[in-house]
N, C-alpha and C. Protein backbone atom coordinates (compact mmCIF):
# COMPACT_ATOMS: atom_id res chain seq x y z
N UNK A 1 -29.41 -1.68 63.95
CA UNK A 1 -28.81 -0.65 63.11
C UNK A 1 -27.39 -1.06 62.75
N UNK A 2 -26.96 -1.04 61.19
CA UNK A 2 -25.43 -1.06 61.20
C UNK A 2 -24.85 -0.04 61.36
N UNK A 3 -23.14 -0.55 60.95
CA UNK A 3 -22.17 0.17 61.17
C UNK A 3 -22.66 2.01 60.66
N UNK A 4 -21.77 2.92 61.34
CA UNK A 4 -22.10 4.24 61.30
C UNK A 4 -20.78 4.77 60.45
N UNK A 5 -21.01 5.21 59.33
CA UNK A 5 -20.22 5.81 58.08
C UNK A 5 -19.80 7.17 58.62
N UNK A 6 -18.68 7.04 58.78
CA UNK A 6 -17.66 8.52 59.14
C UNK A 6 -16.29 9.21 58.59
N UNK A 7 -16.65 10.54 58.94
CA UNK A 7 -15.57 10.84 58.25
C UNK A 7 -14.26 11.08 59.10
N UNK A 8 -12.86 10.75 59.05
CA UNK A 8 -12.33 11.34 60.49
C UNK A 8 -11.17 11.97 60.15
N UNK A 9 -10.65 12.97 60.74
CA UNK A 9 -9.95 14.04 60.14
C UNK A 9 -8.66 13.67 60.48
N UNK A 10 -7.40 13.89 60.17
CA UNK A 10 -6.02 13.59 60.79
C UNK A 10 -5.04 14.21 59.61
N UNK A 11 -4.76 15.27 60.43
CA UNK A 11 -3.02 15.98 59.47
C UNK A 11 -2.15 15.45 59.91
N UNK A 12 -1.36 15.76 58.76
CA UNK A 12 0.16 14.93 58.82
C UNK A 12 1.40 16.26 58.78
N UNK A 13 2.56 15.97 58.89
CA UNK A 13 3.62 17.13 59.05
C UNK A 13 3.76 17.23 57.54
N UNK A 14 3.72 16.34 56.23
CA UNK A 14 3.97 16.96 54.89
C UNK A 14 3.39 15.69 54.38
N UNK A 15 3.59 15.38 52.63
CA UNK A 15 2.55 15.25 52.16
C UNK A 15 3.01 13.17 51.65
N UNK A 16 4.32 13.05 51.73
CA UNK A 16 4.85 12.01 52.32
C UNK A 16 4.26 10.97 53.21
N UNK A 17 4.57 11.50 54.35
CA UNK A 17 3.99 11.25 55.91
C UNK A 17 2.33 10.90 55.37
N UNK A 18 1.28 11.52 55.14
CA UNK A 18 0.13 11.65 54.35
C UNK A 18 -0.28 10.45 53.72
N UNK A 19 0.97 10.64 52.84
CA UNK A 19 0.38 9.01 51.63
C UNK A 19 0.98 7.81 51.92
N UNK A 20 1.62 7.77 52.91
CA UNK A 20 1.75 6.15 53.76
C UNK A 20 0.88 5.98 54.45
N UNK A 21 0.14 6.80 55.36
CA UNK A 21 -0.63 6.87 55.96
C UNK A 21 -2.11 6.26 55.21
N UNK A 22 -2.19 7.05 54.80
CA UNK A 22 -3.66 6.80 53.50
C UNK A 22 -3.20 5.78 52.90
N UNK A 23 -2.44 5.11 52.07
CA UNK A 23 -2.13 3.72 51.27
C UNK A 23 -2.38 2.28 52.99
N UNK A 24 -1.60 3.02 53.46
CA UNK A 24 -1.92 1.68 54.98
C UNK A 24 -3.09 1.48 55.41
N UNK A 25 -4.04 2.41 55.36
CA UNK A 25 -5.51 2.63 55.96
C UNK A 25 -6.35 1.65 54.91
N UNK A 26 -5.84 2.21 53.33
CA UNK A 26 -6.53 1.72 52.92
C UNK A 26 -6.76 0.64 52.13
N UNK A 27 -5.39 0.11 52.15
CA UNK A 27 -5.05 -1.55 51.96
C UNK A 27 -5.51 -2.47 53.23
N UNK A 28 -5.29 -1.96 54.07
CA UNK A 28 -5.66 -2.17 55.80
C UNK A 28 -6.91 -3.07 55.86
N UNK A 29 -8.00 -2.37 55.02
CA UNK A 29 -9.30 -2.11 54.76
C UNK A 29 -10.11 -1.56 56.56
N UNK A 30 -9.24 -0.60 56.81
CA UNK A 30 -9.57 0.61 57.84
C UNK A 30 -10.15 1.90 57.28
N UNK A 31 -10.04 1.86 55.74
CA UNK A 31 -10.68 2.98 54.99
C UNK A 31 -10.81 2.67 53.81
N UNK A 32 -12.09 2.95 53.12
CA UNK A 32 -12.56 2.99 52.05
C UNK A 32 -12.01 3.64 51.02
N UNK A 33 -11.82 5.23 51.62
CA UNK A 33 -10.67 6.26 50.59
C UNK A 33 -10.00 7.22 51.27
N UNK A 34 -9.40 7.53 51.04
CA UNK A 34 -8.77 8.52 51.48
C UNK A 34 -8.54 9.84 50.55
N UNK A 35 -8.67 11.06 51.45
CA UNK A 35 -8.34 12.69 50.23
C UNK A 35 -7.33 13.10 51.24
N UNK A 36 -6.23 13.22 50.49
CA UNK A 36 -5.03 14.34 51.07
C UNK A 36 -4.81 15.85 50.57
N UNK A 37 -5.29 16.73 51.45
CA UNK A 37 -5.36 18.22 50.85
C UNK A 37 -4.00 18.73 51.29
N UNK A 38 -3.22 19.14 50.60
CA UNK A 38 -1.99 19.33 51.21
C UNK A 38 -1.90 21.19 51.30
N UNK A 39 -1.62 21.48 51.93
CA UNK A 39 -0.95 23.01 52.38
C UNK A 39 -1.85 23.41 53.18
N UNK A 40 -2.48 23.11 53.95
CA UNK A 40 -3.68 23.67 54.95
C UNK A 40 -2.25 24.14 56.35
N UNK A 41 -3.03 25.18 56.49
CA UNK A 41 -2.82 26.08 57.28
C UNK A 41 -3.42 25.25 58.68
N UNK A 42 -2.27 25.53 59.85
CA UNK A 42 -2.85 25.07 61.23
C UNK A 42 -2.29 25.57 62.25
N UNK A 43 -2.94 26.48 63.28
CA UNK A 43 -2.72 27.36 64.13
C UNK A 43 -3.00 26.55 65.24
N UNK A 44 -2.23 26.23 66.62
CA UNK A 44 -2.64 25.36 67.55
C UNK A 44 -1.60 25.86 68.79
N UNK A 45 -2.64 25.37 69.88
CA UNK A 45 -1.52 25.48 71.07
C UNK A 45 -0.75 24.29 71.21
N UNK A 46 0.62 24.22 71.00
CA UNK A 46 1.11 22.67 71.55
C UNK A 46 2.21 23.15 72.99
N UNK A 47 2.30 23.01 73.81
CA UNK A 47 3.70 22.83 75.25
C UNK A 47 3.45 24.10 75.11
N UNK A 48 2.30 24.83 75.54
CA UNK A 48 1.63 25.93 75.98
C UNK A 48 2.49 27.54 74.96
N UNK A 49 2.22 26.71 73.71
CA UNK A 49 3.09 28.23 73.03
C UNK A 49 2.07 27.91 71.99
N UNK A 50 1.54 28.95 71.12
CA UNK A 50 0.82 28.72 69.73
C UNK A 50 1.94 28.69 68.59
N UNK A 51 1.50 27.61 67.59
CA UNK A 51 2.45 27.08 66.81
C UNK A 51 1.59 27.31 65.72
N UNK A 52 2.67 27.51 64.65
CA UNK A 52 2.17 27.58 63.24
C UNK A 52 2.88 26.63 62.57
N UNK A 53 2.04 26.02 61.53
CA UNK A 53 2.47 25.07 60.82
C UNK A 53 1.65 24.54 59.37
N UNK A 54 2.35 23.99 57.93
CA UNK A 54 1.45 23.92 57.47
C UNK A 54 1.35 22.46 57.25
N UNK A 55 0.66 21.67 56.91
CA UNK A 55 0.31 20.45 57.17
C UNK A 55 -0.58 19.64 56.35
N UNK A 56 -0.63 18.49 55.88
CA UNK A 56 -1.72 17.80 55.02
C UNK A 56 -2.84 16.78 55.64
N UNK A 57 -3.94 17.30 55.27
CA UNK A 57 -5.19 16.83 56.03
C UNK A 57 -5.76 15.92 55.33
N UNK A 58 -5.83 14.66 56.19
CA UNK A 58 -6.39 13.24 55.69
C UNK A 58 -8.07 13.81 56.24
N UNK A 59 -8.49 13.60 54.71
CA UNK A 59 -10.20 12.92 54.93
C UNK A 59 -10.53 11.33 54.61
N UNK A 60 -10.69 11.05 55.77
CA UNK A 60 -10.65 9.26 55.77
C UNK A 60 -11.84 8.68 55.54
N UNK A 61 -12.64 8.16 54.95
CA UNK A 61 -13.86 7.58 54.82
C UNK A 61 -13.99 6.23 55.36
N UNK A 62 -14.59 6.16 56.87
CA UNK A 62 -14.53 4.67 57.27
C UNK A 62 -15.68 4.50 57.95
N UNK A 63 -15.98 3.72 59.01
CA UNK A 63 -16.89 3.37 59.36
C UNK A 63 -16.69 2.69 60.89
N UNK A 64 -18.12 3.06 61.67
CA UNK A 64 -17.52 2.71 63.66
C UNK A 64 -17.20 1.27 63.61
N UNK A 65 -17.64 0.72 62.80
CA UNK A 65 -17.14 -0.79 62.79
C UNK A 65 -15.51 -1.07 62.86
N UNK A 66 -14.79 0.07 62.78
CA UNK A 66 -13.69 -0.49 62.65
C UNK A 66 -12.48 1.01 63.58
N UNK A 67 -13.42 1.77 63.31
CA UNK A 67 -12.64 2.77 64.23
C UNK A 67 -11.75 3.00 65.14
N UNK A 68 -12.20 1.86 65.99
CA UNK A 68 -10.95 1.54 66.90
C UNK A 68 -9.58 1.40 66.51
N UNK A 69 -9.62 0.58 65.47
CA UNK A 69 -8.19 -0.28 64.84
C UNK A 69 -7.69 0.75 63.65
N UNK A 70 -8.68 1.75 63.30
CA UNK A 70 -8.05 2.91 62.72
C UNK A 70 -8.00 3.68 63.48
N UNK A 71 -8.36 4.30 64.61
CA UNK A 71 -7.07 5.12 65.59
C UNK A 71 -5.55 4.27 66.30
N UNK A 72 -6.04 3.25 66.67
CA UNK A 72 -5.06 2.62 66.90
C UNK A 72 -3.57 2.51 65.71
N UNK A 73 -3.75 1.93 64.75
CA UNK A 73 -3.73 1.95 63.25
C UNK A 73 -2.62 3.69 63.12
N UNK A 74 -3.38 4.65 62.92
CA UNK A 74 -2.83 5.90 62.92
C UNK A 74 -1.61 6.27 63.52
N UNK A 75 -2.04 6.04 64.99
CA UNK A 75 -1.47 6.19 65.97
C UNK A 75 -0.07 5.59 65.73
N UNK A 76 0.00 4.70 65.36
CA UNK A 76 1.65 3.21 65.39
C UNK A 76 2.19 4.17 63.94
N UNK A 77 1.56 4.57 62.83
CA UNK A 77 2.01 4.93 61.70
C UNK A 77 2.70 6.86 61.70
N UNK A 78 1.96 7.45 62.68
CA UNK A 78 2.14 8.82 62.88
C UNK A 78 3.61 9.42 63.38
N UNK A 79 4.39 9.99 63.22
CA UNK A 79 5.40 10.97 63.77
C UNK A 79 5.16 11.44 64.84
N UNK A 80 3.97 12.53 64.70
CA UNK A 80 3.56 13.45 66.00
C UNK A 80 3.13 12.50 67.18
N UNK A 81 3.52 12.79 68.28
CA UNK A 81 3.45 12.48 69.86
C UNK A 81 1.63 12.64 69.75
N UNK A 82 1.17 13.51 69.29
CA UNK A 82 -0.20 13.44 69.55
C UNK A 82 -1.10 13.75 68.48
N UNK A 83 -1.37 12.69 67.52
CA UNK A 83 -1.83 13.01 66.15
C UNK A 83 -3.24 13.21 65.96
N UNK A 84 -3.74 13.88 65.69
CA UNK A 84 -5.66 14.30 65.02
C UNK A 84 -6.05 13.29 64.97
N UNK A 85 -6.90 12.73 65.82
CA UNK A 85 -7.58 11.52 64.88
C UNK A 85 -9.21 12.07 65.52
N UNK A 86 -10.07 12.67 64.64
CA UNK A 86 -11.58 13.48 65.18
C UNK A 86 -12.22 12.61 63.83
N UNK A 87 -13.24 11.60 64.52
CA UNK A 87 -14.39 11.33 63.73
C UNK A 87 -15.52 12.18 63.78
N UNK A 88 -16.17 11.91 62.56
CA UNK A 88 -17.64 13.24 61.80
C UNK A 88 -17.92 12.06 61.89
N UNK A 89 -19.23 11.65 62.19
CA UNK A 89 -20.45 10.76 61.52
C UNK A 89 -20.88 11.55 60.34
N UNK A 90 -21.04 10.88 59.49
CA UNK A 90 -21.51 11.21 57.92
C UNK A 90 -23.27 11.02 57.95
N UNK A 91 -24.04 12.17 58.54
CA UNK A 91 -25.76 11.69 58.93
C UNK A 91 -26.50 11.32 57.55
N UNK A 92 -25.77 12.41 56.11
CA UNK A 92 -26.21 12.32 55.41
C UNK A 92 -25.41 11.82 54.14
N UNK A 93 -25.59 11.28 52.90
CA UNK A 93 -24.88 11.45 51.95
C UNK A 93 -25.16 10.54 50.61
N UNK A 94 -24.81 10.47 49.37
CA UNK A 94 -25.38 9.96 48.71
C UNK A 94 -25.68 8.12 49.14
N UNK A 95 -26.90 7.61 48.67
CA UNK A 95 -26.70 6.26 49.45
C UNK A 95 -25.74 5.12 48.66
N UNK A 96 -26.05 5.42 47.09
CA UNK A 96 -24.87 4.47 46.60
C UNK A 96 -23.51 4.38 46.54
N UNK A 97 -23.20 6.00 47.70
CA UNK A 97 -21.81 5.80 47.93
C UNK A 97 -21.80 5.11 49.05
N UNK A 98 -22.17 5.39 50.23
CA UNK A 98 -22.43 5.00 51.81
C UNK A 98 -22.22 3.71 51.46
N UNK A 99 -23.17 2.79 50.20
CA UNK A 99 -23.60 1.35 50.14
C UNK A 99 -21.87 1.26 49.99
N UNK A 100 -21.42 1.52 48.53
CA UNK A 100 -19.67 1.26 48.36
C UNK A 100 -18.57 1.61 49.50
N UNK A 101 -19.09 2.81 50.26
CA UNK A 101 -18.11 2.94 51.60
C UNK A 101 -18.48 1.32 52.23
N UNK A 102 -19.50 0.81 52.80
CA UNK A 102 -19.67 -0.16 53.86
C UNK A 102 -19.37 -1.04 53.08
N UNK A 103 -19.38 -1.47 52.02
CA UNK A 103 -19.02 -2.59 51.08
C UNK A 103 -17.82 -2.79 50.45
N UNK A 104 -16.83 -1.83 50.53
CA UNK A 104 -15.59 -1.95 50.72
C UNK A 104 -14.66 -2.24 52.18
N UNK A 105 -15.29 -1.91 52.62
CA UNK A 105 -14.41 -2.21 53.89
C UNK A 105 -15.09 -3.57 55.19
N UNK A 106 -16.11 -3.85 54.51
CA UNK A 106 -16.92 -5.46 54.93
C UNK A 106 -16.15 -6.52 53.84
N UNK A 107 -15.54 -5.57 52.45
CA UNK A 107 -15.01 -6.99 52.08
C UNK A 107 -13.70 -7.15 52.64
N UNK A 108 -12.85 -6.31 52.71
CA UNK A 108 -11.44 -6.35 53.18
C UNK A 108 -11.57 -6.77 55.39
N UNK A 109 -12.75 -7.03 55.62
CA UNK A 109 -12.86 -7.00 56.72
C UNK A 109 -13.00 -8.72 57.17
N UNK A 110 -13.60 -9.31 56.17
CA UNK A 110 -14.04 -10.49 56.33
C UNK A 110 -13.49 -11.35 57.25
């Protein structure tokens, strides 16, 4: 079986922060594309107080083949002490995109 096509979620503190993030990933070839939704609302416990904040949410399109080195990857590029990084496996989705997700990031992978 190959690589497993995912989606993995990670907000940023504003929309800045966001598109370095997403341009590095995806020159990187750690991601295929990237969507930055900016003004999402995020309610969370952080140092045991609930925090409000609003924030821009990377939808990353990548794949387990490389996952590692895009959390890792994130991680070195992020502000926050403890940044989102939650992969979705993608079970379903159109196949001639899936084919261009894995075929973009097998060429930048070579």
């Amino acid at each position: 079986m190959g690589a497993e096509s995912l989606v993995v979620l990670c907000t940023c503190p504003d929309e800045g922060t966001g598109q370095r993030v997403a341009r590095s990933l995806v020159e990187e070839g750690l991601a295929a594309c990237v969507n930055a939704i900016p003004n999402v609302a995020s309610t969370y416990r952080w140092e045991d107080r609930v925090q409000e904040d609003r924030e821009v949410l990377l939808l990353i399109k990548s794949s387990s083949s490389v996952y590692g080195r895009l959390e890792a990857r994130i991680r070195e590029l992020h502000p926050y002490e403890l940044p989102e990084v939650v992969a979705v496996p993608i079970v379903r989705g159109s196949a001639a995109y899936l084919d261009w997700l894995q075929a973009a990031l097998h060429r930048t992978n070579e």
